[in-house]
C-alpha atoms as a PDB file:
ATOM      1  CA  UNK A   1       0.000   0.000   0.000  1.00  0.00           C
ATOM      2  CA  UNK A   2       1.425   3.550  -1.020  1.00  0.00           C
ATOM      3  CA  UNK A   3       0.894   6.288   1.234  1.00  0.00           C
ATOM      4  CA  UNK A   4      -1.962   9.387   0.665  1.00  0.00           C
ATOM      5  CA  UNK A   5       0.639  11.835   1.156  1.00  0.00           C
ATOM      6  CA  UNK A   6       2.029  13.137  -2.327  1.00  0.00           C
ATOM      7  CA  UNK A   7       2.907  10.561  -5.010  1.00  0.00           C
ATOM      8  CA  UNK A   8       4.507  11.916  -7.962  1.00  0.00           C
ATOM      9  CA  UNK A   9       3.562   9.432 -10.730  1.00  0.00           C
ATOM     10  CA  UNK A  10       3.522   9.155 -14.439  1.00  0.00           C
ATOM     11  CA  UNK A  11       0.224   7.098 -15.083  1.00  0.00           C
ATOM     12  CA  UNK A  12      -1.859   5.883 -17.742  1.00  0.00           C
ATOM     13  CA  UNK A  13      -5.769   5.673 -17.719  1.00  0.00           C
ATOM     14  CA  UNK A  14      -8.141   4.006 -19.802  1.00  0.00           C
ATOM     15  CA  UNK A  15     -12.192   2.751 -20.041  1.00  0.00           C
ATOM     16  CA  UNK A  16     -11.189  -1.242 -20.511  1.00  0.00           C
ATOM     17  CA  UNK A  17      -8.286  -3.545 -21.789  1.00  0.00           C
ATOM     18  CA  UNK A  18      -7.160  -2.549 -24.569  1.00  0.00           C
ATOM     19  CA  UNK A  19      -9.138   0.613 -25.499  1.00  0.00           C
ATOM     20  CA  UNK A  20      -8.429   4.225 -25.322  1.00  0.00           C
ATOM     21  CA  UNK A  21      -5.311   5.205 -23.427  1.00  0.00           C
ATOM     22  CA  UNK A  22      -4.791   8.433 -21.363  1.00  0.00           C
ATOM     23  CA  UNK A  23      -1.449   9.306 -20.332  1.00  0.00           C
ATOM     24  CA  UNK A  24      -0.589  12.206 -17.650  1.00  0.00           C
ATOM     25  CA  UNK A  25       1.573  13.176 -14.730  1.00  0.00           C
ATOM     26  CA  UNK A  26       0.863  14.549 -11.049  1.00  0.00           C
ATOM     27  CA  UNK A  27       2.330  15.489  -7.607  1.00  0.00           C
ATOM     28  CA  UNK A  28      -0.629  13.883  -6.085  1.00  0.00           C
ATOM     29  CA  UNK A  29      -1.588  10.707  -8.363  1.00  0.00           C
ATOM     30  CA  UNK A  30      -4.227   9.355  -5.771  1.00  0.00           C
ATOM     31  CA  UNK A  31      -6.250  13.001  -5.972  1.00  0.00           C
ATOM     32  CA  UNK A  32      -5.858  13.173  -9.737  1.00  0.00           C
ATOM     33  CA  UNK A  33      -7.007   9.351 -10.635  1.00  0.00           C
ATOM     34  CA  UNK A  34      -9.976  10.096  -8.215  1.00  0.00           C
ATOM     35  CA  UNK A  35     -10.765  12.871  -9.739  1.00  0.00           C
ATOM     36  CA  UNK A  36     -10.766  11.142 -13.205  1.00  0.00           C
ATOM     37  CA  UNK A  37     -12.512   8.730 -12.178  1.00  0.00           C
ATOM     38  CA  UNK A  38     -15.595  10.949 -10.586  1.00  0.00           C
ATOM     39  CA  UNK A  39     -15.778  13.238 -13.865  1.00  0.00           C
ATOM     40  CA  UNK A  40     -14.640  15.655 -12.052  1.00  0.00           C
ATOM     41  CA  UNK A  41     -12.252  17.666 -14.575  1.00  0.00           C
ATOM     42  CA  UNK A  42     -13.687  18.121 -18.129  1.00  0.00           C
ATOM     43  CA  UNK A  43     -11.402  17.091 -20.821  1.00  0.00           C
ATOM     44  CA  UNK A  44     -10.162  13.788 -22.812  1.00  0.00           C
ATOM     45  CA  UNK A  45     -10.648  11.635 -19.810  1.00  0.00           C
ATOM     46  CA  UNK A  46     -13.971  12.715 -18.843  1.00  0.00           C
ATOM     47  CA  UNK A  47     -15.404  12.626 -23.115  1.00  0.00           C
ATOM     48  CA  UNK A  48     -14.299   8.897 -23.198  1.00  0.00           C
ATOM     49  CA  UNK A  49     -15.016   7.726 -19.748  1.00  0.00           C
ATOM     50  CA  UNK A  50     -11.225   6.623 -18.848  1.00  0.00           C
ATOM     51  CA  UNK A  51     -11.787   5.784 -14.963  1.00  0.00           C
ATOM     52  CA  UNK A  52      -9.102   2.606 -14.820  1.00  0.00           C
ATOM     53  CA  UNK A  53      -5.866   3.281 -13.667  1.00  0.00           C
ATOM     54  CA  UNK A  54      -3.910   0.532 -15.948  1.00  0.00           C
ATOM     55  CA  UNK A  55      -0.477   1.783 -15.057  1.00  0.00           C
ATOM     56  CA  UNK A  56       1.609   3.956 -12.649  1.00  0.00           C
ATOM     57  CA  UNK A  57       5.238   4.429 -12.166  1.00  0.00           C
ATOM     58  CA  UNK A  58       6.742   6.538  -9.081  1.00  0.00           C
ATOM     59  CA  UNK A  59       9.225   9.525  -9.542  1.00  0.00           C
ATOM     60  CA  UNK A  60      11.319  11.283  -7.290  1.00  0.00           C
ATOM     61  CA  UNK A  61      10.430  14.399  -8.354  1.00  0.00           C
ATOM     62  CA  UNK A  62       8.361  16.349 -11.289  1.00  0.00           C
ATOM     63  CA  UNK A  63      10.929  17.366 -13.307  1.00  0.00           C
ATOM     64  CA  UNK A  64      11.895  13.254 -13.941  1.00  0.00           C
ATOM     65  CA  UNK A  65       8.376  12.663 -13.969  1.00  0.00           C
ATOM     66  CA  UNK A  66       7.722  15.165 -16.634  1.00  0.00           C
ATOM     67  CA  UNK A  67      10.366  13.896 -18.805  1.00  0.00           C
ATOM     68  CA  UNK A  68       9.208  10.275 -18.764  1.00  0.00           C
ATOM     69  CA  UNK A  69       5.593  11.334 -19.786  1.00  0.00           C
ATOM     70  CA  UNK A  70       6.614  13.266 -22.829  1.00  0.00           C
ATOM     71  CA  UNK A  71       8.565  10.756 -24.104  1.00  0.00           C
ATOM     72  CA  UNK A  72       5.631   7.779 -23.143  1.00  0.00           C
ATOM     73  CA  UNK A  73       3.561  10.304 -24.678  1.00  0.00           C
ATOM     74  CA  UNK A  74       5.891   9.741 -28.246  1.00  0.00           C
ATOM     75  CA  UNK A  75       5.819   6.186 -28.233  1.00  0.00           C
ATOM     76  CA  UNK A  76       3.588   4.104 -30.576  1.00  0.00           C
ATOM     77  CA  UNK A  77       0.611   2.925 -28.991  1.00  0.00           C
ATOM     78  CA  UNK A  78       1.757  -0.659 -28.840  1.00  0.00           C
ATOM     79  CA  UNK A  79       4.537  -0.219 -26.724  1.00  0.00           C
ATOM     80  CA  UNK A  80       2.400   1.682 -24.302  1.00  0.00           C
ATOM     81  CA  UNK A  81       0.761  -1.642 -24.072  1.00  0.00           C
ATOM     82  CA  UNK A  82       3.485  -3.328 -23.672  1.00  0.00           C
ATOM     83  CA  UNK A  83       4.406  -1.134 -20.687  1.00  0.00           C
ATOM     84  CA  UNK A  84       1.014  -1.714 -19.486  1.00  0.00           C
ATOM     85  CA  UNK A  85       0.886  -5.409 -20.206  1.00  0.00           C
ATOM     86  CA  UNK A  86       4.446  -6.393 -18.304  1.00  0.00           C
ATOM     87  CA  UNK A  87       2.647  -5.937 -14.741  1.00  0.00           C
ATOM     88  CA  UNK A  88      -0.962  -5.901 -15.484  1.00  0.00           C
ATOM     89  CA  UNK A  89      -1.566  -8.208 -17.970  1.00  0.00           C
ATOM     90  CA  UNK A  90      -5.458  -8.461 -17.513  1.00  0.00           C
ATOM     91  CA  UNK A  91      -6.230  -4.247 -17.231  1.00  0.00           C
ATOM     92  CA  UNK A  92      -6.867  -4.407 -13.349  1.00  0.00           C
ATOM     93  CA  UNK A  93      -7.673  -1.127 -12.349  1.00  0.00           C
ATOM     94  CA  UNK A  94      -4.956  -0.271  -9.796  1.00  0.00           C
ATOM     95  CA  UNK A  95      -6.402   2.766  -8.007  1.00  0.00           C
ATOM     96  CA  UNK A  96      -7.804  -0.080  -5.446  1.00  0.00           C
ATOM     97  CA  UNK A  97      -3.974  -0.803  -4.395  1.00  0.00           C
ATOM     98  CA  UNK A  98      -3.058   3.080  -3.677  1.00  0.00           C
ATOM     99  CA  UNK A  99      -5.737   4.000  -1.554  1.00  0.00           C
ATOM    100  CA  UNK A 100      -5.708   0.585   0.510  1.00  0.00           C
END
């Protein structure tokens, strides 16, 4: 179980295995998944109902954590689920795991 406090996480969303993929980044990854997952912020994730959290990975700080989005953000959409795949191979939704 990871702490509430702030996790600074590059994560990827999406609406079921295999379907439409969200990446983003945030100080406070349990906050920002929740909030994707109520509809709470209009935008990509809220128009295509992404409320599973498929991946995270943990930074040390934004800056690194910033850097590895962009680049995820660049690669083909087959290695994302490849990234995705390598420790959830079924699409669990994860955001059960951070909050306990």
């Amino acid at each position: 179980m990871v702490s509430h406090d702030a996790i600074i996480a590059v994560y990827m969303m999406s609406n079921r295995r295999h379907g439409t993929l969200y990446t983003g980044v945030s100080s406070q990854l349990v906050l920002r998944v929740n909030q994707h997952c109520e509809g709470a912020i209009e935008g990509f994730t809220k128009k295509y109902g992404l409320k599973r959290l498929v991946w995270y990975e943990c930074h040390e700080n934004m800056i690194a954590a910033i850097r590895r989005e962009t680049a995820i953000k660049k690669y083909k959409r087959e290695w994302k689920i490849n990234l995705i795949e390598r420790d959830n191979p079924y699409w669990d939704d994860l955001f059960s795991g951070l909050i306990g």
